[in-house]
PDB file of N, CA and C in Angstrom:
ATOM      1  N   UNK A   1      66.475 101.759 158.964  1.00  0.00           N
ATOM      2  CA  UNK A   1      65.994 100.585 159.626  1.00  0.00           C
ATOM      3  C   UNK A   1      65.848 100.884 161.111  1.00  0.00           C
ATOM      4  N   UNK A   2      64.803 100.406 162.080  1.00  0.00           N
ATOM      5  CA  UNK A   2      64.571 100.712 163.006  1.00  0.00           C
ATOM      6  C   UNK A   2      65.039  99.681 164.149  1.00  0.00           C
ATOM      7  N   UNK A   3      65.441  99.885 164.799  1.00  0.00           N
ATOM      8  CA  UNK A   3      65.670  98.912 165.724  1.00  0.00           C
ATOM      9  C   UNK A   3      64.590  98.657 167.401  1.00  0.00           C
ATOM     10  N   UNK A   4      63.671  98.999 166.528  1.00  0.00           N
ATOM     11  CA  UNK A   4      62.499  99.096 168.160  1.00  0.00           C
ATOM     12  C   UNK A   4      61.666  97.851 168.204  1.00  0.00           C
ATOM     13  N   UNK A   5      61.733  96.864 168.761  1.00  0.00           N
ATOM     14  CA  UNK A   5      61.205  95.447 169.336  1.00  0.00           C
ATOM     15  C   UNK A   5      59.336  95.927 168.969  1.00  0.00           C
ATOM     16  N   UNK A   6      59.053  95.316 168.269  1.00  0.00           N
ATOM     17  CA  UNK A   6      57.141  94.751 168.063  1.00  0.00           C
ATOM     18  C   UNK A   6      56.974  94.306 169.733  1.00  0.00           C
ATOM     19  N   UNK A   7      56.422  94.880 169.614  1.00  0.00           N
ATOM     20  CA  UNK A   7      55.513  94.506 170.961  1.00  0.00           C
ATOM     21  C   UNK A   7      54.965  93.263 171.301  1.00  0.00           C
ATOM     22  N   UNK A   8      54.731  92.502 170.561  1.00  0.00           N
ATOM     23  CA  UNK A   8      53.825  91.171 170.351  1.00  0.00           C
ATOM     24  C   UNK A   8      54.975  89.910 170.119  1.00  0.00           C
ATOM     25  N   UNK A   9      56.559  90.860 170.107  1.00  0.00           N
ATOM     26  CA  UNK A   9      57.721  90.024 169.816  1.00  0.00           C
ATOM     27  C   UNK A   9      58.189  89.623 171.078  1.00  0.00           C
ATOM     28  N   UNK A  10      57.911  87.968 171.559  1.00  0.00           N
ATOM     29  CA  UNK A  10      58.777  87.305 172.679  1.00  0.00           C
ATOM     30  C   UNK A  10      59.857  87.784 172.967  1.00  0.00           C
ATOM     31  N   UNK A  11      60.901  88.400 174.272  1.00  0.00           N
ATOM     32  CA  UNK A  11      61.981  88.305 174.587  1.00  0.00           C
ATOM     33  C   UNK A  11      62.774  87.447 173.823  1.00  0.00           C
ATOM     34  N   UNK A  12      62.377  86.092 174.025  1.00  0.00           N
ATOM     35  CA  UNK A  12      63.373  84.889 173.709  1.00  0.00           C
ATOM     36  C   UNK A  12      64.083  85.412 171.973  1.00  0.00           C
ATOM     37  N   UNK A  13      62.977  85.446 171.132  1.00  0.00           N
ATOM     38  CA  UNK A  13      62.983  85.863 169.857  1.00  0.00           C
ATOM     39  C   UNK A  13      63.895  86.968 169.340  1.00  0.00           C
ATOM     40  N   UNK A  14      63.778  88.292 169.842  1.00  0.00           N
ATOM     41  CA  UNK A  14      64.788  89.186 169.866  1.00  0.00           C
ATOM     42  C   UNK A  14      66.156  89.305 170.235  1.00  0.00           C
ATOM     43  N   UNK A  15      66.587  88.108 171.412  1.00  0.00           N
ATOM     44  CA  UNK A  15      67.522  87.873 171.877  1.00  0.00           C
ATOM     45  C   UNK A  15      68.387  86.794 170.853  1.00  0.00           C
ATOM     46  N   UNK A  16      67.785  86.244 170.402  1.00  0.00           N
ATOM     47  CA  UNK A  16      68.284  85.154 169.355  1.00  0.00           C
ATOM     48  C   UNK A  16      68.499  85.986 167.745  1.00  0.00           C
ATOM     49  N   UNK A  17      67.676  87.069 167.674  1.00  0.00           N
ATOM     50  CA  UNK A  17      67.855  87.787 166.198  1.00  0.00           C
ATOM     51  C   UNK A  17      69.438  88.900 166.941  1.00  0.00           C
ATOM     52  N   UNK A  18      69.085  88.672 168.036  1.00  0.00           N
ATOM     53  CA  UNK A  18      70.938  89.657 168.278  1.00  0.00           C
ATOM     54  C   UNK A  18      71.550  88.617 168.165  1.00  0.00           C
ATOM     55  N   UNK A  19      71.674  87.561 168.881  1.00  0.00           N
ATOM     56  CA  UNK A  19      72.737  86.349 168.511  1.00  0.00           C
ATOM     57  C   UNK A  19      73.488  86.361 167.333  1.00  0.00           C
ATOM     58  N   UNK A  20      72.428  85.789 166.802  1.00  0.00           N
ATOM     59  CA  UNK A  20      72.740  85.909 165.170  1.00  0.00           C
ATOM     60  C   UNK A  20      73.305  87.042 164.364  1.00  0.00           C
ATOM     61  N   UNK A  21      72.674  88.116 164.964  1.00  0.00           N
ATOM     62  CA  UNK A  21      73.632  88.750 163.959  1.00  0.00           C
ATOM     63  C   UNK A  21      74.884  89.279 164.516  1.00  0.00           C
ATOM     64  N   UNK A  22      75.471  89.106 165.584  1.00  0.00           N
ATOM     65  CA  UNK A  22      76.607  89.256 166.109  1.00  0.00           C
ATOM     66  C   UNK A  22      77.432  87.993 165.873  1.00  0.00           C
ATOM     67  N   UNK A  23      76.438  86.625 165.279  1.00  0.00           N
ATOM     68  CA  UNK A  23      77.581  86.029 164.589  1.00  0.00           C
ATOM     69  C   UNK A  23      77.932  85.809 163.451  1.00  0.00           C
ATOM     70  N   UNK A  24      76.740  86.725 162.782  1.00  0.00           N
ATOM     71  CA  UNK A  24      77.270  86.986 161.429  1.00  0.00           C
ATOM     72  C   UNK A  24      79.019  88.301 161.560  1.00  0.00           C
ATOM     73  N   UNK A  25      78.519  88.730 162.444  1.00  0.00           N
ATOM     74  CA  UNK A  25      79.539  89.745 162.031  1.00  0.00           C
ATOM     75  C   UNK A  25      81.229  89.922 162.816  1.00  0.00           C
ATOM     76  N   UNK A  26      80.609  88.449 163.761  1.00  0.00           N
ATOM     77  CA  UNK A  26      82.028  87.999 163.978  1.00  0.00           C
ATOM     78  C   UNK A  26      82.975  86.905 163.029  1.00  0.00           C
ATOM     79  N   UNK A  27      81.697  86.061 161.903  1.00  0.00           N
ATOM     80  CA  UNK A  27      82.391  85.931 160.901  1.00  0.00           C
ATOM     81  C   UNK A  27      82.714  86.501 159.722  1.00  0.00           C
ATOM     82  N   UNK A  28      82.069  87.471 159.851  1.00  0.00           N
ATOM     83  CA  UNK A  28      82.282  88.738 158.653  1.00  0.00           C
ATOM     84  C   UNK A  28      83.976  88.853 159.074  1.00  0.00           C
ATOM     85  N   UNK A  29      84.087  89.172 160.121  1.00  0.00           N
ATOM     86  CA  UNK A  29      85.319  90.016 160.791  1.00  0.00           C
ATOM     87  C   UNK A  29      86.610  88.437 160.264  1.00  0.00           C
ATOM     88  N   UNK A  30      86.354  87.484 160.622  1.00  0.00           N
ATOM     89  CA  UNK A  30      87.339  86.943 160.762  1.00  0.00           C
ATOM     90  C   UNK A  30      87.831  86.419 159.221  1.00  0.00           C
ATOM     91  N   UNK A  31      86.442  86.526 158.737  1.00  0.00           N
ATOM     92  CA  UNK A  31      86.779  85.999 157.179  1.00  0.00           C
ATOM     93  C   UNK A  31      87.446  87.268 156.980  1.00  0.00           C
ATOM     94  N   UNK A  32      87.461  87.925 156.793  1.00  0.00           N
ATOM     95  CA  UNK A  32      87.852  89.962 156.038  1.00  0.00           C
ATOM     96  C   UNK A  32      89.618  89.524 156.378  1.00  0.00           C
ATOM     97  N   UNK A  33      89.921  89.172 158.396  1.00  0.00           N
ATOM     98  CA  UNK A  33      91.240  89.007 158.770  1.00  0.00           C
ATOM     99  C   UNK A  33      91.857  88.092 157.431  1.00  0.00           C
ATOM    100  N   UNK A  34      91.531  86.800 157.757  1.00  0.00           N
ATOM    101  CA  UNK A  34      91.857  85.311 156.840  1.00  0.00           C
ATOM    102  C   UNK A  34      92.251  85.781 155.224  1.00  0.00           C
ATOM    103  N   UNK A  35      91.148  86.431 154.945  1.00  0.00           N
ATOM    104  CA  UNK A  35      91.686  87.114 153.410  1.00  0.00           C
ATOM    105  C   UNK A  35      92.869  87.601 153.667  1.00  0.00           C
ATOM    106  N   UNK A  36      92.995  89.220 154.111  1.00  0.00           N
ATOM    107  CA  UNK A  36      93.617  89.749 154.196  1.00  0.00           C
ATOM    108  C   UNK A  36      95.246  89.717 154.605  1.00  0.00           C
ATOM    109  N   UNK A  37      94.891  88.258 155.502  1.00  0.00           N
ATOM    110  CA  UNK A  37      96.584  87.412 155.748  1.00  0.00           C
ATOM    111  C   UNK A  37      96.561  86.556 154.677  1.00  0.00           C
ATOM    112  N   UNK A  38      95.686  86.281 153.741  1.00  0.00           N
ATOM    113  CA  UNK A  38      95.986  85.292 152.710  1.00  0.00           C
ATOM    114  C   UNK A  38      97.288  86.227 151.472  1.00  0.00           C
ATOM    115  N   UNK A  39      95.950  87.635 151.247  1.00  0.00           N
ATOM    116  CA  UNK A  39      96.674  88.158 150.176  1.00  0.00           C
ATOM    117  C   UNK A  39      98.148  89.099 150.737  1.00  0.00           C
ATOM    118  N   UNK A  40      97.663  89.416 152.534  1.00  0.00           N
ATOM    119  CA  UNK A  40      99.728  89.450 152.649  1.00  0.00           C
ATOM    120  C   UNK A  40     100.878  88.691 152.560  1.00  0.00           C
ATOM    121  N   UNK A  41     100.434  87.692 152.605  1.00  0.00           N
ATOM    122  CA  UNK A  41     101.519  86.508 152.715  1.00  0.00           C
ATOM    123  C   UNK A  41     102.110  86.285 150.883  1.00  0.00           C
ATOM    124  N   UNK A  42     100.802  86.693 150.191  1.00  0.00           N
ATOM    125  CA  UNK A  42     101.780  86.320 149.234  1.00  0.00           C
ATOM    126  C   UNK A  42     102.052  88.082 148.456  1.00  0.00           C
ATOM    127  N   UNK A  43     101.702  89.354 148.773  1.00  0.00           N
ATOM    128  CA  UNK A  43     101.784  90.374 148.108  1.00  0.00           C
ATOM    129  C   UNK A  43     103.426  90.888 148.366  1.00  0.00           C
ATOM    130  N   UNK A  44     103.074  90.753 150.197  1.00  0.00           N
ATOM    131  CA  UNK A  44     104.644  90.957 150.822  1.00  0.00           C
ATOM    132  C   UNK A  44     105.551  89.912 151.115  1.00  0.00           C
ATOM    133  N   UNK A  45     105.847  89.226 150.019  1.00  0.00           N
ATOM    134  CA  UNK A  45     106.819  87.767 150.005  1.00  0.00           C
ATOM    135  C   UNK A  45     107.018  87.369 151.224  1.00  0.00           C
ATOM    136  N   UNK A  46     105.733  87.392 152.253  1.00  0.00           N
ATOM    137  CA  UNK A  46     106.274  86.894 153.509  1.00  0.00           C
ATOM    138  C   UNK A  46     106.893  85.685 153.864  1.00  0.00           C
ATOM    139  N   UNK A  47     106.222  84.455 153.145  1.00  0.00           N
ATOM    140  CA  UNK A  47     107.041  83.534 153.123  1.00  0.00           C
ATOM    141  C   UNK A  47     107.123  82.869 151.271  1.00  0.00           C
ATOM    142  N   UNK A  48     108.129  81.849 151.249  1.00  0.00           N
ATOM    143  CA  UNK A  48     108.183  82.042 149.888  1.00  0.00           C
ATOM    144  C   UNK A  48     107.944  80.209 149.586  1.00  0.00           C
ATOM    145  N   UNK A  49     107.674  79.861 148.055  1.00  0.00           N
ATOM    146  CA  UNK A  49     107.796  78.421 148.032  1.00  0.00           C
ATOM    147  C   UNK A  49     106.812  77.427 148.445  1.00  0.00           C
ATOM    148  N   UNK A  50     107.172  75.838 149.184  1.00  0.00           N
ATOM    149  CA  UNK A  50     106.145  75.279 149.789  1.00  0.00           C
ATOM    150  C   UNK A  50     105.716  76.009 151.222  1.00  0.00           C
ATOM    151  N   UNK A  51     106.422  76.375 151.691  1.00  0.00           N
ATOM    152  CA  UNK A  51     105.671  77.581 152.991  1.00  0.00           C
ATOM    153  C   UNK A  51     104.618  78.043 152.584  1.00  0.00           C
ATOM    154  N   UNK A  52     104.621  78.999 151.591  1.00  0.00           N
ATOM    155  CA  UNK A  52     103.791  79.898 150.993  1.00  0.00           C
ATOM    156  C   UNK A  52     102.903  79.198 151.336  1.00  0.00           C
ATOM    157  N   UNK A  53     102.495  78.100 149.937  1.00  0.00           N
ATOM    158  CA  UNK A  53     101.222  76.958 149.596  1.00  0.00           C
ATOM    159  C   UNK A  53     100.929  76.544 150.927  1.00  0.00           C
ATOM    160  N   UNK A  54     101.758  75.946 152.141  1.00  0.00           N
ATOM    161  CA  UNK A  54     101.250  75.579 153.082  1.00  0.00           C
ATOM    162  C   UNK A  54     100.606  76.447 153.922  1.00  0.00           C
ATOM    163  N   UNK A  55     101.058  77.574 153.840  1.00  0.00           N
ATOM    164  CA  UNK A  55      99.907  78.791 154.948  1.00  0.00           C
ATOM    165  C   UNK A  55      98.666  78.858 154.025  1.00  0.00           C
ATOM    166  N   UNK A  56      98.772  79.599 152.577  1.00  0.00           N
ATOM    167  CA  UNK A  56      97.796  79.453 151.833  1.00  0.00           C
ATOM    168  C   UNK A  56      96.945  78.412 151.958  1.00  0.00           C
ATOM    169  N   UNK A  57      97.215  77.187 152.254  1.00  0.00           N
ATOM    170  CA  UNK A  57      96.128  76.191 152.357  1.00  0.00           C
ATOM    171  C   UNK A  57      95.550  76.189 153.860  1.00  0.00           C
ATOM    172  N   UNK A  58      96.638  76.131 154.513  1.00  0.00           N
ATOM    173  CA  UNK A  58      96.223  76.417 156.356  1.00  0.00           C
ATOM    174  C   UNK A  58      95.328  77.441 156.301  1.00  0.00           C
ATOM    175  N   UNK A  59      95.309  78.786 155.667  1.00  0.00           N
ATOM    176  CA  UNK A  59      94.114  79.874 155.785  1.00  0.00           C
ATOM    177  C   UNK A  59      92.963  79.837 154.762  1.00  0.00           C
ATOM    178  N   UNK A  60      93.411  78.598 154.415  1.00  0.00           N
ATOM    179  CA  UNK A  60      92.034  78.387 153.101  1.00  0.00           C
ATOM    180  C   UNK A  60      91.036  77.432 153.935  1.00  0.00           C
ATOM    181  N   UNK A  61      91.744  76.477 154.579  1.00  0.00           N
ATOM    182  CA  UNK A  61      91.010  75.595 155.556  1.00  0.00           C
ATOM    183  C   UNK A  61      90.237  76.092 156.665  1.00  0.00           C
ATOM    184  N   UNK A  62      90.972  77.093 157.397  1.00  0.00           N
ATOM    185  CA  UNK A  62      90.581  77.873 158.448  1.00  0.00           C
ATOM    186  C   UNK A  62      89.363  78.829 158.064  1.00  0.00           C
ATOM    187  N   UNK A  63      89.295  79.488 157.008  1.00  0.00           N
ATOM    188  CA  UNK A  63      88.492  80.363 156.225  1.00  0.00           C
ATOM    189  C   UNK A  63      87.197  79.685 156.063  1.00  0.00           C
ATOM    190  N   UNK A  64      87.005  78.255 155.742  1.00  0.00           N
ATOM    191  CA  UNK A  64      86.317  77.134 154.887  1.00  0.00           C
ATOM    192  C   UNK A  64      85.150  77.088 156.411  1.00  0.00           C
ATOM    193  N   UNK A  65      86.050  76.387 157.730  1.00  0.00           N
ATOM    194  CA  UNK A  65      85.534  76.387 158.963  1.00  0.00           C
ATOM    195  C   UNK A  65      84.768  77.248 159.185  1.00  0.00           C
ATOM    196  N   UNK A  66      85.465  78.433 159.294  1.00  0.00           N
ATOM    197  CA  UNK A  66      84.571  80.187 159.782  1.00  0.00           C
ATOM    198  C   UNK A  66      83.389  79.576 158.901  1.00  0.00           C
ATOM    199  N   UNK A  67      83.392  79.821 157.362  1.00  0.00           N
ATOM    200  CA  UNK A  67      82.252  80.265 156.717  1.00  0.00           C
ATOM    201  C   UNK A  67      81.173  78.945 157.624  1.00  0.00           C
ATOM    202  N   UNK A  68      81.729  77.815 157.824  1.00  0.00           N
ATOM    203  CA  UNK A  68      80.606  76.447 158.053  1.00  0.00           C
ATOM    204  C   UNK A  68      79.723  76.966 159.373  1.00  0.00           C
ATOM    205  N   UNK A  69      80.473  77.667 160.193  1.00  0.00           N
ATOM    206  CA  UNK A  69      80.319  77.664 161.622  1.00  0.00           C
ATOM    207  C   UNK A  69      79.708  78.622 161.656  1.00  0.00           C
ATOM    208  N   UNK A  70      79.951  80.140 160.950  1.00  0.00           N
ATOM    209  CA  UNK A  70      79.035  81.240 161.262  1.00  0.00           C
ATOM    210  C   UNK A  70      78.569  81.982 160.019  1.00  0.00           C
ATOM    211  N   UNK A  71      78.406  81.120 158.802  1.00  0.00           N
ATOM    212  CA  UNK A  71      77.352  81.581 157.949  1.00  0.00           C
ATOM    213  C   UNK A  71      76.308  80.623 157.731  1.00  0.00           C
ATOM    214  N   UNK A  72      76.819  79.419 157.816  1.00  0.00           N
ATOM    215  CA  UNK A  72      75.723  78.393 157.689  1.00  0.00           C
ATOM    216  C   UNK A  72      75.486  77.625 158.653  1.00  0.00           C
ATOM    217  N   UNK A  73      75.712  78.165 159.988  1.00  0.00           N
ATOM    218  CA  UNK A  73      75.597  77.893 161.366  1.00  0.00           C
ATOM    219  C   UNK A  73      75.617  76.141 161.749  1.00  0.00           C
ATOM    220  N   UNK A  74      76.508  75.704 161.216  1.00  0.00           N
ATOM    221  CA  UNK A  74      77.002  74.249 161.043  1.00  0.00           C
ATOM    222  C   UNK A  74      78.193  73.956 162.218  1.00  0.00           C
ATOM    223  N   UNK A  75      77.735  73.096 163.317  1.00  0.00           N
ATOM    224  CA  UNK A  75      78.768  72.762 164.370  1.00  0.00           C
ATOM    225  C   UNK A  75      78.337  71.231 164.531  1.00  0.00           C
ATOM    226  N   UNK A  76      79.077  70.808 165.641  1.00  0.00           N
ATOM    227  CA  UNK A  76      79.196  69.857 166.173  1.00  0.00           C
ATOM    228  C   UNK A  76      78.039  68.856 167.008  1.00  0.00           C
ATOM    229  N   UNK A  77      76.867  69.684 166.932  1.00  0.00           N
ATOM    230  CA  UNK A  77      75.819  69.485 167.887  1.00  0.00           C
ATOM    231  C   UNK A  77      75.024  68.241 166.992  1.00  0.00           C
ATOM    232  N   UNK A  78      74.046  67.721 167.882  1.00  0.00           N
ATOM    233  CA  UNK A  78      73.452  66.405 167.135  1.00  0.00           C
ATOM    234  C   UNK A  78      72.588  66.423 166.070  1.00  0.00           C
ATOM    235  N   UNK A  79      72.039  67.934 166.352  1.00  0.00           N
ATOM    236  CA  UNK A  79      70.867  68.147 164.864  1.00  0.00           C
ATOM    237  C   UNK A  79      71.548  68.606 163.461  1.00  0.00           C
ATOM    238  N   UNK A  80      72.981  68.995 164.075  1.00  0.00           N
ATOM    239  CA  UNK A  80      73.676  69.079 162.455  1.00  0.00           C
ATOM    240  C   UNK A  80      74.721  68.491 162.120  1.00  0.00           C
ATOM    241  N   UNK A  81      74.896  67.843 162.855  1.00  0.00           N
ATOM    242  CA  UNK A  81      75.649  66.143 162.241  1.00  0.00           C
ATOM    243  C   UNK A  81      75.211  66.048 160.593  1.00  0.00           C
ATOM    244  N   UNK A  82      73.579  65.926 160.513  1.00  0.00           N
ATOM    245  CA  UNK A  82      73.487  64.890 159.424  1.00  0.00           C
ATOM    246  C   UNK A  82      74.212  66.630 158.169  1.00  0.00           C
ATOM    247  N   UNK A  83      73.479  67.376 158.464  1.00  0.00           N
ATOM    248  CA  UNK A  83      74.432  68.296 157.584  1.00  0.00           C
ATOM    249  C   UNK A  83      76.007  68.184 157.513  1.00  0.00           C
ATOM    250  N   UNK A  84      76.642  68.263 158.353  1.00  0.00           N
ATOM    251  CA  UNK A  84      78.039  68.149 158.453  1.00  0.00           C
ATOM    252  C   UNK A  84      78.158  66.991 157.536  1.00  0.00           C
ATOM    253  N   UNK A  85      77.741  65.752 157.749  1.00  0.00           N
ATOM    254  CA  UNK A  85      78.010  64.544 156.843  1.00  0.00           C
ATOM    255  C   UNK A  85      77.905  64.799 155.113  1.00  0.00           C
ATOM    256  N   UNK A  86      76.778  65.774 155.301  1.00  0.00           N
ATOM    257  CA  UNK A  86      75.989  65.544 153.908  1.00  0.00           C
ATOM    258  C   UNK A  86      77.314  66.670 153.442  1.00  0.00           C
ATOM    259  N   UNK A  87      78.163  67.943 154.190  1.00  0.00           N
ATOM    260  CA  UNK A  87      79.022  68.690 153.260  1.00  0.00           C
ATOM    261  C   UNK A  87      80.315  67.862 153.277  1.00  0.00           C
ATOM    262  N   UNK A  88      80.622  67.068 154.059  1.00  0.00           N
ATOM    263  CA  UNK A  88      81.999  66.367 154.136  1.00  0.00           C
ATOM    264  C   UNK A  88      82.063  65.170 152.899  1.00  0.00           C
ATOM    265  N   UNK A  89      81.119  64.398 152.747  1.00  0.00           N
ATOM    266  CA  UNK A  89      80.889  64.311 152.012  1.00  0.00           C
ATOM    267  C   UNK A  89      80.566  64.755 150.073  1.00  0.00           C
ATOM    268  N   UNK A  90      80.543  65.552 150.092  1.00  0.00           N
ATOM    269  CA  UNK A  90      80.051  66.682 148.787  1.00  0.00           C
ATOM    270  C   UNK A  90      81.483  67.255 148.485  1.00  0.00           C
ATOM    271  N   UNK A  91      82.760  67.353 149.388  1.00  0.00           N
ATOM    272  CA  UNK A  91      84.308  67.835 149.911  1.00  0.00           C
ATOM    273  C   UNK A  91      85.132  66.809 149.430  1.00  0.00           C
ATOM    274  N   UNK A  92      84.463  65.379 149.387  1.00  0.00           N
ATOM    275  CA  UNK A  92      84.901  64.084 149.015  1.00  0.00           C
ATOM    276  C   UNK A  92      84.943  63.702 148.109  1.00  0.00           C
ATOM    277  N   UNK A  93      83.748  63.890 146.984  1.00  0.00           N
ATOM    278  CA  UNK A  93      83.239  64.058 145.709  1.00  0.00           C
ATOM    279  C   UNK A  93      84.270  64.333 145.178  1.00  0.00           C
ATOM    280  N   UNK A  94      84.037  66.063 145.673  1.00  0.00           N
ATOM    281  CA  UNK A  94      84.453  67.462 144.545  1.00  0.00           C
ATOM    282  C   UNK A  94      86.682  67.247 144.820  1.00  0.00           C
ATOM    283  N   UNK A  95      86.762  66.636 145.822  1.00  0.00           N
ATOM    284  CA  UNK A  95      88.438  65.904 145.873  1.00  0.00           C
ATOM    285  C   UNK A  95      88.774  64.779 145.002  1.00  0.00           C
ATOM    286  N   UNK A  96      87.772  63.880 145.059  1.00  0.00           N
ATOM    287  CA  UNK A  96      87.944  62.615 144.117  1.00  0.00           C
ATOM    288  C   UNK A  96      87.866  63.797 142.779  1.00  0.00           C
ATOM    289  N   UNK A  97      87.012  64.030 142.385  1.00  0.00           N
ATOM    290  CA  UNK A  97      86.886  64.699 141.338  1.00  0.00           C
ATOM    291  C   UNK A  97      88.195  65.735 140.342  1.00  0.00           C
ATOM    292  N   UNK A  98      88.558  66.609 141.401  1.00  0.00           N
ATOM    293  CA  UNK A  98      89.912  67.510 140.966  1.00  0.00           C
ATOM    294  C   UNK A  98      90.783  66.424 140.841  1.00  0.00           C
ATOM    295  N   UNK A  99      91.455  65.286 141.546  1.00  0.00           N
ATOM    296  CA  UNK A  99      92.220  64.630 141.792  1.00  0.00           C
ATOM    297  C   UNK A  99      92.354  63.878 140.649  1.00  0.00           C
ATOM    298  N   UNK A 100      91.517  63.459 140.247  1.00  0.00           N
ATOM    299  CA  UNK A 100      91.276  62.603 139.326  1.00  0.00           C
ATOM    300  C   UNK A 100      91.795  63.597 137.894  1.00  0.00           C
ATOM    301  N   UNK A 101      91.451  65.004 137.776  1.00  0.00           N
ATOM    302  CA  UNK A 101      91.572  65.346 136.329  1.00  0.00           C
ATOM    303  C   UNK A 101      92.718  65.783 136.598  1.00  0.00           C
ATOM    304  N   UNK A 102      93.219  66.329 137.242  1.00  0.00           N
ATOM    305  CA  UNK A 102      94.628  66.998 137.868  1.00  0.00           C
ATOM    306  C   UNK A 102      95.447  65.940 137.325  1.00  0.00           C
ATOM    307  N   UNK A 103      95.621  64.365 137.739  1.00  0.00           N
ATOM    308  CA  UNK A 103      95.906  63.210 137.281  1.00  0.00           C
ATOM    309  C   UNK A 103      95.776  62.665 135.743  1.00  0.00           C
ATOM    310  N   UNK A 104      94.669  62.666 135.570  1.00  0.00           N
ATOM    311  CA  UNK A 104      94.526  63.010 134.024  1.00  0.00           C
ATOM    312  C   UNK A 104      95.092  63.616 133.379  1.00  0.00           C
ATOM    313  N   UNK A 105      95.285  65.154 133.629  1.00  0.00           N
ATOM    314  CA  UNK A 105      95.803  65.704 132.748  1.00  0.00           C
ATOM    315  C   UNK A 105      97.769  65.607 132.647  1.00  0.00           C
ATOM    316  N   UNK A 106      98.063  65.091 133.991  1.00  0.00           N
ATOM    317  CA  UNK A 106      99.415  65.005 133.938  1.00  0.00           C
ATOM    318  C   UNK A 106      99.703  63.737 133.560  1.00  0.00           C
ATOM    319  N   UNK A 107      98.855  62.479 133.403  1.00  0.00           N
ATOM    320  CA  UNK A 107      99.748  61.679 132.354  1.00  0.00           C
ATOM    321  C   UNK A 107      99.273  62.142 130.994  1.00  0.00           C
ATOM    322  N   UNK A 108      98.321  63.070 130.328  1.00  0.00           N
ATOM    323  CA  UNK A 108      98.477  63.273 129.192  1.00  0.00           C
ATOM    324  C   UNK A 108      99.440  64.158 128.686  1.00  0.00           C
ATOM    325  N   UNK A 109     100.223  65.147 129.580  1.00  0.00           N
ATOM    326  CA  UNK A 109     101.327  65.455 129.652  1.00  0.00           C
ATOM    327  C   UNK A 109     102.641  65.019 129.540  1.00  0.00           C
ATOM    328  N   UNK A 110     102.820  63.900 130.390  1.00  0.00           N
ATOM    329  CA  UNK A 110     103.495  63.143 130.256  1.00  0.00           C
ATOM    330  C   UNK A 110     103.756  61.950 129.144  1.00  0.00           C
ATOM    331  N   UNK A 111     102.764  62.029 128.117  1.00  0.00           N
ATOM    332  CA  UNK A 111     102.495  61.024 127.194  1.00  0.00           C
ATOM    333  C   UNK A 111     103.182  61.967 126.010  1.00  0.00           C
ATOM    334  N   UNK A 112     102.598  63.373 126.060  1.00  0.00           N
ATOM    335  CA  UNK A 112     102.677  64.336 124.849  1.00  0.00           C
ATOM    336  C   UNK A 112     104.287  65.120 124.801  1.00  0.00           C
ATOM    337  N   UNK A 113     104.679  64.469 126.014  1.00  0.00           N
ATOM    338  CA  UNK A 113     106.285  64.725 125.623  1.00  0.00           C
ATOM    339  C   UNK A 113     107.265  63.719 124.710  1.00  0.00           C
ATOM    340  N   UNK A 114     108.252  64.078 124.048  1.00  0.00           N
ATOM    341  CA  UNK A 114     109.266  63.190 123.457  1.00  0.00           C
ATOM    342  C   UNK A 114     109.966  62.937 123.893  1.00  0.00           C
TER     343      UNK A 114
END
């Protein structure tokens, strides 16, 4: 792959295709970290129990952010609001949703005991 600018290619344009991909690969980097403290925490019994689950979820959340912010370039700004709504939303769903069978299935549990 070549990295030599088209001639007929605006400054502005080239400067924005480096952007981008320096933020792809600063979330490459941080997702790779986030894993990698996910699966130490629990390979090297770093912490044990509800700790555990609570970092595990703290780096599942944190992980969730990265991907919003620098793969699907989703922030705070006014033109992606209505996106932000439309995934917080879809997060709301898919929660009602687990919640609900998770629930389900533990009073049928609770029914199928003697």
């Amino acid at each position: 792959m070549s990295n030599r600018i088209p001639a007929d290619m605006p400054p502005s344009e080239y400067e924005d295709e480096g952007r981008e991909r320096r933020s792809y690969v600063v979330g490459l980097v941080l997702a790779l970290v986030l894993t990698t403290a996910a699966f130490a925490t629990v390979w090297l019994d770093l912490l044990s129990g509800g700790a555990a689950l609570a970092a595990l979820g703290l780096l599942a959340l944190i992980q969730a952010v990265v991907h919003l912010r620098y793969f699907l370039h989703i922030d705070l700004q006014r033109s992606h609001r209505d996106d932000l709504l439309l995934i917080l939303f879809t997060v709301l769903i898919l929660l009602i949703m687990v919640s609900g069978t998770i629930w389900i299935l533990y009073d049928q549990h609770v029914r199928m005991m003697p």
